[in-house]
C-alpha atoms as a PDB file:
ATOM      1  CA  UNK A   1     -32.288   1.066 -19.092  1.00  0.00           C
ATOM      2  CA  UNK A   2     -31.648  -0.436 -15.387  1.00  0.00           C
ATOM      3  CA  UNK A   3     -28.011  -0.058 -13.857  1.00  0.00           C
ATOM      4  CA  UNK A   4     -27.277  -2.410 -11.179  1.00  0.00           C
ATOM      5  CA  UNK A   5     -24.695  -2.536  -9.010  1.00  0.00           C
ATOM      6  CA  UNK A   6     -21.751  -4.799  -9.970  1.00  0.00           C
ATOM      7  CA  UNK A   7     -21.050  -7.640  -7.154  1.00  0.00           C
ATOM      8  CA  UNK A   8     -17.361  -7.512  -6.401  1.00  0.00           C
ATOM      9  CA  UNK A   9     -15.108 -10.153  -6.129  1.00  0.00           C
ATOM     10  CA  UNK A  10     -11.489 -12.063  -6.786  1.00  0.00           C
ATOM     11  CA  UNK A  11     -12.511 -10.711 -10.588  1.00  0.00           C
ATOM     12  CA  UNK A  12     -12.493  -7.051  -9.700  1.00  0.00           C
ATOM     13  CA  UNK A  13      -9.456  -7.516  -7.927  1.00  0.00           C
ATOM     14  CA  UNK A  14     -11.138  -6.788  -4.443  1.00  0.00           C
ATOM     15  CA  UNK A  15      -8.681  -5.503  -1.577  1.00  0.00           C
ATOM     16  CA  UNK A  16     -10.197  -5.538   2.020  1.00  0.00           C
ATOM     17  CA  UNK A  17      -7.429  -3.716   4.382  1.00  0.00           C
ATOM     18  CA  UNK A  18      -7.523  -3.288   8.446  1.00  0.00           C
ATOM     19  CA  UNK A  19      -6.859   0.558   9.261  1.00  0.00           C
ATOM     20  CA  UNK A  20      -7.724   3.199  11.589  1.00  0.00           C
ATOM     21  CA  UNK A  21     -10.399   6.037  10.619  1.00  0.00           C
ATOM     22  CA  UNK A  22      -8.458   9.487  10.264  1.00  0.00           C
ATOM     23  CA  UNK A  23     -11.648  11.215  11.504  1.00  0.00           C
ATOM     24  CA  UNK A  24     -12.695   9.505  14.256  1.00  0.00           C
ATOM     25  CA  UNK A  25     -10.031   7.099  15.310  1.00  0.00           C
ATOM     26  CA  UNK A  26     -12.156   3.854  15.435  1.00  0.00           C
ATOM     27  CA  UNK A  27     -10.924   0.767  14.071  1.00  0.00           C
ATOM     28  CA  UNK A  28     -12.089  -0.017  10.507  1.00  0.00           C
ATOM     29  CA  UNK A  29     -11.711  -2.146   7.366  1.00  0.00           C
ATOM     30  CA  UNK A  30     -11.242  -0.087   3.645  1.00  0.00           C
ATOM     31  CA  UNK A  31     -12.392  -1.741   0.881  1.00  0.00           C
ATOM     32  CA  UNK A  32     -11.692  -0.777  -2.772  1.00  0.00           C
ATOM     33  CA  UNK A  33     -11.627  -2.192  -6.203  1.00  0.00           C
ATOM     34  CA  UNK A  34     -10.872  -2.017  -9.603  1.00  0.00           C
ATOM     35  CA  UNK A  35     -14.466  -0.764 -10.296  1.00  0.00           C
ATOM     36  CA  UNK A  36     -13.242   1.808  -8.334  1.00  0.00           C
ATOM     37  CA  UNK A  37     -15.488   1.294  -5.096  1.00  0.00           C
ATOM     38  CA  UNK A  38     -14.476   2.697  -2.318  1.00  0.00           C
ATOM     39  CA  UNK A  39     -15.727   2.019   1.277  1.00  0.00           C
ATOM     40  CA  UNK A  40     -15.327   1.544   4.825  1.00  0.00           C
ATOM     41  CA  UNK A  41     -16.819  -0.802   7.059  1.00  0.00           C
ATOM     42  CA  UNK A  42     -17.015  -1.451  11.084  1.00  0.00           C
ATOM     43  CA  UNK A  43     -16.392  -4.796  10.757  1.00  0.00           C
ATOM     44  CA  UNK A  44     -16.317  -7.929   8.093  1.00  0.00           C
ATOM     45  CA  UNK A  45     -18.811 -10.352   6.793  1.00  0.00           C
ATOM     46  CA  UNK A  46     -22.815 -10.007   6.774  1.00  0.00           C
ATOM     47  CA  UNK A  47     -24.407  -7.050   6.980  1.00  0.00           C
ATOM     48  CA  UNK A  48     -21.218  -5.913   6.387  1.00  0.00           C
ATOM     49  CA  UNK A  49     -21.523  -2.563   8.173  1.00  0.00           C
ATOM     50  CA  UNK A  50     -20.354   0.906   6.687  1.00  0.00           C
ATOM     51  CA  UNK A  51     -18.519   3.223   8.457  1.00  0.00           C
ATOM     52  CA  UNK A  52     -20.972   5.597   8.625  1.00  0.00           C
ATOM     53  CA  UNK A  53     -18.341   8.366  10.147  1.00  0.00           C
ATOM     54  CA  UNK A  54     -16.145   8.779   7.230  1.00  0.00           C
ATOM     55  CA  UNK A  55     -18.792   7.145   4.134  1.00  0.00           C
ATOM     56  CA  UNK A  56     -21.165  10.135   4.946  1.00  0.00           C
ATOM     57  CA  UNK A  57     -18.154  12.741   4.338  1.00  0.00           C
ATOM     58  CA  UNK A  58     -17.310  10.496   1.052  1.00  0.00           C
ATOM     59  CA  UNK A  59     -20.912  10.182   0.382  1.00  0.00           C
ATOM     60  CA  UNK A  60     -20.195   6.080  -0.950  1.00  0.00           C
ATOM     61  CA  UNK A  61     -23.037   3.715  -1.421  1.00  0.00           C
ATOM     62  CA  UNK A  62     -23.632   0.530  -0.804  1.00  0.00           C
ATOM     63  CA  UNK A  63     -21.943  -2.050  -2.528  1.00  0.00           C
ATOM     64  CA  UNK A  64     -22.440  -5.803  -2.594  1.00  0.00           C
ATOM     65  CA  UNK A  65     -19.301  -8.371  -1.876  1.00  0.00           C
ATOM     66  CA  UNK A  66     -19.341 -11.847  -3.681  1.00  0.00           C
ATOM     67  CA  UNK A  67     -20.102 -14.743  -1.471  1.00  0.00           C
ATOM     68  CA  UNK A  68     -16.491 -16.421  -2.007  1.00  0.00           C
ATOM     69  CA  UNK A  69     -14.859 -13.267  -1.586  1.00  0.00           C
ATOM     70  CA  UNK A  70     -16.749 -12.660   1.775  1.00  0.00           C
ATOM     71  CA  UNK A  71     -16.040 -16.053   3.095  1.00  0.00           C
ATOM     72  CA  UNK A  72     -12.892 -15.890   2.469  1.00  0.00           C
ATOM     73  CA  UNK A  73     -12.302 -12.199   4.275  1.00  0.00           C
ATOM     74  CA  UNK A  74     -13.735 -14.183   7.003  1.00  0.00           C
ATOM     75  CA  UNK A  75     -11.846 -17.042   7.655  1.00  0.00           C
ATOM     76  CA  UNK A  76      -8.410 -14.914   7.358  1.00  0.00           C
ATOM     77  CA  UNK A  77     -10.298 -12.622   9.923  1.00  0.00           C
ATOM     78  CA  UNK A  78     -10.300 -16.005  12.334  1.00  0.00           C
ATOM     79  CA  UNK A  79      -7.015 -17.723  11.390  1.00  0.00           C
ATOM     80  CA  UNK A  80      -5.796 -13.828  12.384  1.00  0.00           C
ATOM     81  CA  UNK A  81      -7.590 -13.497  15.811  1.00  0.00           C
ATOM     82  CA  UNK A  82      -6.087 -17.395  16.638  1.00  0.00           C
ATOM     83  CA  UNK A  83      -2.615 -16.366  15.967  1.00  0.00           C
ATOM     84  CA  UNK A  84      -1.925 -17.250  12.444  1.00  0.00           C
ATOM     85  CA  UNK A  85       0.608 -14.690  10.653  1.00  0.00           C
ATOM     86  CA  UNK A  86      -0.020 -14.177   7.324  1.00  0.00           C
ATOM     87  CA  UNK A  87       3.464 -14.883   5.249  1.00  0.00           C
ATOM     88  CA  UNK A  88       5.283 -12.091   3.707  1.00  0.00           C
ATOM     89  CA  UNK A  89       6.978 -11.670   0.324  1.00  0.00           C
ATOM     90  CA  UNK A  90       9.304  -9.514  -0.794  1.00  0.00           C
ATOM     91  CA  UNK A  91       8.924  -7.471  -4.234  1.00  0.00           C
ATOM     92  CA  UNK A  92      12.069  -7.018  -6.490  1.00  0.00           C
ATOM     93  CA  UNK A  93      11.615  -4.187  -9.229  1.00  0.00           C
ATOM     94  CA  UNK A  94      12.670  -4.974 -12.914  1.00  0.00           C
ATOM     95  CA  UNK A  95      13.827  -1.774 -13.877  1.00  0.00           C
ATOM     96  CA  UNK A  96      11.203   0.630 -15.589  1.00  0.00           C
ATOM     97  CA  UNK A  97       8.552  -1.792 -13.492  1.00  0.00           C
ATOM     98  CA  UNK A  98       5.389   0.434 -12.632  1.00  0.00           C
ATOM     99  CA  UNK A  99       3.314  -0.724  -9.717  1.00  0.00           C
ATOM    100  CA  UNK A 100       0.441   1.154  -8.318  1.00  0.00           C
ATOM    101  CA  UNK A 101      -0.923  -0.213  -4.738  1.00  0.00           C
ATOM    102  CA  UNK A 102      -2.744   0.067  -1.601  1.00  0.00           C
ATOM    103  CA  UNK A 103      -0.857  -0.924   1.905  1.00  0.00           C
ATOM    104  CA  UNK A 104       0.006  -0.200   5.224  1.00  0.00           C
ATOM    105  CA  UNK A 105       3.181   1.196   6.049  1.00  0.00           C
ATOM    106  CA  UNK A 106       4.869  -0.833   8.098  1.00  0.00           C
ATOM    107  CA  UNK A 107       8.357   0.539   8.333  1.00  0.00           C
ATOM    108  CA  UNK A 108      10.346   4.102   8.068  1.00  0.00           C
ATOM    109  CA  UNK A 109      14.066   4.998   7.589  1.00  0.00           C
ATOM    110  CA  UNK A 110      13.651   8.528   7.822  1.00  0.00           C
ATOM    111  CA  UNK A 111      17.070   8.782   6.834  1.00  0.00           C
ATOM    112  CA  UNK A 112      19.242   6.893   4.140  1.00  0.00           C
ATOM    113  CA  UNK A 113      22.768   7.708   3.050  1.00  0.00           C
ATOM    114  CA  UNK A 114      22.583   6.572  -0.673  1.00  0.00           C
ATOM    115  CA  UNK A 115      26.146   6.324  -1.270  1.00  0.00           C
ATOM    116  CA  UNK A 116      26.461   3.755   1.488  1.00  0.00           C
ATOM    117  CA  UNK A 117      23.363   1.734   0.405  1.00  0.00           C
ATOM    118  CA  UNK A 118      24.563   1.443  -3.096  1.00  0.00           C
ATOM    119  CA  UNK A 119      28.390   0.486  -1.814  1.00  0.00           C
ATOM    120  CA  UNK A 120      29.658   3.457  -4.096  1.00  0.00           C
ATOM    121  CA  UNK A 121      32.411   5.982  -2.541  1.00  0.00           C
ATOM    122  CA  UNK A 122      30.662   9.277  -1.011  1.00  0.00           C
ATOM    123  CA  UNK A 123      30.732  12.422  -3.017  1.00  0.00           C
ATOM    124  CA  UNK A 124      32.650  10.806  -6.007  1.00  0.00           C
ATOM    125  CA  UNK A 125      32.229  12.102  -9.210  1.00  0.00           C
ATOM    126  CA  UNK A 126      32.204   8.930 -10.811  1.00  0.00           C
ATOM    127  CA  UNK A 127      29.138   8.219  -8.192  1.00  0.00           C
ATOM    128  CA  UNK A 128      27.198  11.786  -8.049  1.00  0.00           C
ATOM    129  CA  UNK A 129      27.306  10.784 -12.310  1.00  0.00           C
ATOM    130  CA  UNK A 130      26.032   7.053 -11.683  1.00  0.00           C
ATOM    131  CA  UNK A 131      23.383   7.800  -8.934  1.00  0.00           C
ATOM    132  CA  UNK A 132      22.231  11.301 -10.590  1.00  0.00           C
ATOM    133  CA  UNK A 133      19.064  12.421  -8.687  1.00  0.00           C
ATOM    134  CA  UNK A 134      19.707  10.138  -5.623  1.00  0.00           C
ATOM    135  CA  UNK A 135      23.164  11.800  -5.108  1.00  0.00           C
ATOM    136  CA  UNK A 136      20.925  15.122  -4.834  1.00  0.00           C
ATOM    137  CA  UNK A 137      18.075  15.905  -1.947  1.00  0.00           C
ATOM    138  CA  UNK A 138      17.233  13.844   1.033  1.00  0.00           C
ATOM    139  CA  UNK A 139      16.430   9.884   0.903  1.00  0.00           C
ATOM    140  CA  UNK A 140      14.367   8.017   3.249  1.00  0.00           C
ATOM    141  CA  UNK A 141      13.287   3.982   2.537  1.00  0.00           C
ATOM    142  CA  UNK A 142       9.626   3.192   3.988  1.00  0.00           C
ATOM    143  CA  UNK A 143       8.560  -0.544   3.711  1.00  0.00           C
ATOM    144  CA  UNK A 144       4.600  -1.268   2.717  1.00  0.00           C
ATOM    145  CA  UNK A 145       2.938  -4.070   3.091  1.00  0.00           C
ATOM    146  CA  UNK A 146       0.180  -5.096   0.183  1.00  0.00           C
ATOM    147  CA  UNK A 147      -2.611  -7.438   1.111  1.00  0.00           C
ATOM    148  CA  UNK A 148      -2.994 -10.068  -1.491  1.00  0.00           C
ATOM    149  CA  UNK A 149      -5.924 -12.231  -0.289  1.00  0.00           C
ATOM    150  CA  UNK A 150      -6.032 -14.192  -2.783  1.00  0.00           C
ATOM    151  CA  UNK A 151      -2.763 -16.216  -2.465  1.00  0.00           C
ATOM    152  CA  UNK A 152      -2.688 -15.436   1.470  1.00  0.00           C
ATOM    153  CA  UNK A 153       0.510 -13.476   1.338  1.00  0.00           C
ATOM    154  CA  UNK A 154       1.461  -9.688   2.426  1.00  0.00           C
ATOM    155  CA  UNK A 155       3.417  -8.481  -0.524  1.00  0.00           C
ATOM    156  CA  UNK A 156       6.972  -6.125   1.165  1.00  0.00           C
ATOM    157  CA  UNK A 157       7.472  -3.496  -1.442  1.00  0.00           C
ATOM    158  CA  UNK A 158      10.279  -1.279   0.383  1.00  0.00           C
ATOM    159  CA  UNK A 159      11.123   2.037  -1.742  1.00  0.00           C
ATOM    160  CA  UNK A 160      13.264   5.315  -1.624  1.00  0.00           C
ATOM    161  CA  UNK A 161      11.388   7.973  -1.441  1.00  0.00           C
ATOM    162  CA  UNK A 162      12.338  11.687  -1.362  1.00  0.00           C
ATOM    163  CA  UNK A 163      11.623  13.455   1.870  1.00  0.00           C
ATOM    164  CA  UNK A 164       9.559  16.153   0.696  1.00  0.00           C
ATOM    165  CA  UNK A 165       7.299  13.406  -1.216  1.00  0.00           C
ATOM    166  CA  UNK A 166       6.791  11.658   1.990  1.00  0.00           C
ATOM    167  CA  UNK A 167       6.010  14.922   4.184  1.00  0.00           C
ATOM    168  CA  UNK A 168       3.731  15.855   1.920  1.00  0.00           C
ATOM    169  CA  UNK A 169       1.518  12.963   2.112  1.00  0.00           C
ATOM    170  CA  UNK A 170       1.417  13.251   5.907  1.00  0.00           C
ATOM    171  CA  UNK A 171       1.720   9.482   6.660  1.00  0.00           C
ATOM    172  CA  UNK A 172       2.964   7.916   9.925  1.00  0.00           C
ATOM    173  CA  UNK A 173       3.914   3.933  10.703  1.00  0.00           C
ATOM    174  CA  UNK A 174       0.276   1.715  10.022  1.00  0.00           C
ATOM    175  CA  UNK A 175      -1.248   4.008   7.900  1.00  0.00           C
ATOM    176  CA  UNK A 176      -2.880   2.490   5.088  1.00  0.00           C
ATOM    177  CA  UNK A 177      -1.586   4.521   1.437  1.00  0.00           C
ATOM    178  CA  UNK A 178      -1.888   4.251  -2.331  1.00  0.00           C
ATOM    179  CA  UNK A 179       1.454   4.515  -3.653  1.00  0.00           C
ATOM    180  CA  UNK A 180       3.122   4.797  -6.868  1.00  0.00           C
ATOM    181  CA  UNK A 181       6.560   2.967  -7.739  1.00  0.00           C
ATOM    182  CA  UNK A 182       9.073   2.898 -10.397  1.00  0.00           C
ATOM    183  CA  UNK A 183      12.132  -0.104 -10.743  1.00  0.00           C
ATOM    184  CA  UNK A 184      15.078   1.949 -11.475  1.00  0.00           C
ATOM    185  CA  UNK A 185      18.679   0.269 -12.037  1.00  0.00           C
ATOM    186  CA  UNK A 186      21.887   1.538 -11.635  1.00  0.00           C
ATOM    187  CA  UNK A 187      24.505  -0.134 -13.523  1.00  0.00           C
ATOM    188  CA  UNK A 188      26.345  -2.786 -11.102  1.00  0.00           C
ATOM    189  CA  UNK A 189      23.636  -2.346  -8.702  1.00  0.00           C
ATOM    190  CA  UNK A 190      20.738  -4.491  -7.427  1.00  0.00           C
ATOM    191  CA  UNK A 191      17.587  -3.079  -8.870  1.00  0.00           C
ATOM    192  CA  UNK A 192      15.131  -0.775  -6.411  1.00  0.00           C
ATOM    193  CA  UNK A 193      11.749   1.090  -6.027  1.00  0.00           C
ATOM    194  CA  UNK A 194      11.408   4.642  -6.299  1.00  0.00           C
ATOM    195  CA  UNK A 195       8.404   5.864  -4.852  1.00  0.00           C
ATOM    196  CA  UNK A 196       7.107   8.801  -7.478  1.00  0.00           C
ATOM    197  CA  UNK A 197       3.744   9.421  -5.473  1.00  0.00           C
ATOM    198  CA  UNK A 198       1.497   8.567  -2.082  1.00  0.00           C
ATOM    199  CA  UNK A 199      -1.076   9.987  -0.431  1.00  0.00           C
ATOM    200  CA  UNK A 200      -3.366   8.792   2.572  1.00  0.00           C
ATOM    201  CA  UNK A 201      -6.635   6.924   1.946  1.00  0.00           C
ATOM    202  CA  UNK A 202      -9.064   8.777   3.028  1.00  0.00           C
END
């Protein structure tokens, strides 16, 4: 039996994301998939050059990018380096919603009082009950951005997140994560995102 490797594309639902290298510093581009490939290059487009820095520690292989998919990497790359801003969109949570992503964060609150956010009367009893684990621990609100080539829009997911979540991850402003979010309601209250889990890539 032969095993190839798979071409990835719009079909895999490709994700190609500028970042920084956390060993070396250099600028970069991560690529992943659905397929679950997982690679970084120096820069976009034919050869399409891996990062050899970081892909040696992560021991990756070679994979091979659709034709569409690359062209299209390509002329955002140019529309980018003439000035072009890529739109953004904001992402309202139904509640119980589960998204998992990859993004850049691109904003940090390190501190949010909950009670004021959610217009509710501090240390109330009738508010500790409503906002139940928010009225507990310490809050801060990051903003990511999601890279969704394919209709040419950044999608703005901005969550809660618990402190000691976020510390553990390590991240900083323009670091490029994989993030877990819930949609939680509270009764009277605009839905939000809870962030249950991130970590760095790579």
């Amino acid at each position: 039996m032969v095993y190839r490797e798979p071409t990835h594309g719009w079909w895999c639902n490709a994700r190609t994301y500028p970042t920084r290298c956390s060993y070396c510093g250099a600028e970069v581009f991560y690529f992943s998939c659905d397929c679950g490939s997982k690679v970084f290059f120096d820069s976009l487009g034919w050869p399409w050059p891996v990062h050899d820095c970081i892909n040696n520690i992560l021991k990756q292989v070679e994979i091979k990018i659709a034709e569409d998919y690359a062209r299209r990497v390509a002329e955002r790359q140019e529309r980018l380096r003439r000035g072009w801003k890529i739109p953004i969109r904001a992402c309202y949570p139904q509640e119980d919603e589960v998204v998992e992503e990859i993004g850049i964060v691109r904003e940090i609150l390190p501190v949010i009082n909950v009670f004021k956010k959610f217009n509710l009367l501090p240390d109330s009893p009738f508010a500790i009950k409503l906002l139940g684990e928010l009225a507990r621990g310490n809050w801060m609100q990051i903003t990511i951005h999601v890279d969704n080539l394919r209709e040419d829009v950044l999608l703005s997911y901005t969550l809660l997140i618990k402190r000691s979540i976020w510390e553990a991850a390590g991240a900083r402003l323009g670091d490029l994560v994989r993030f877990v979010a819930i949609g939680q309601y509270i009764p009277g209250r605009q839905a939000f995102w809870r962030c249950k889990n991130i970590r760095l890539v790579a």
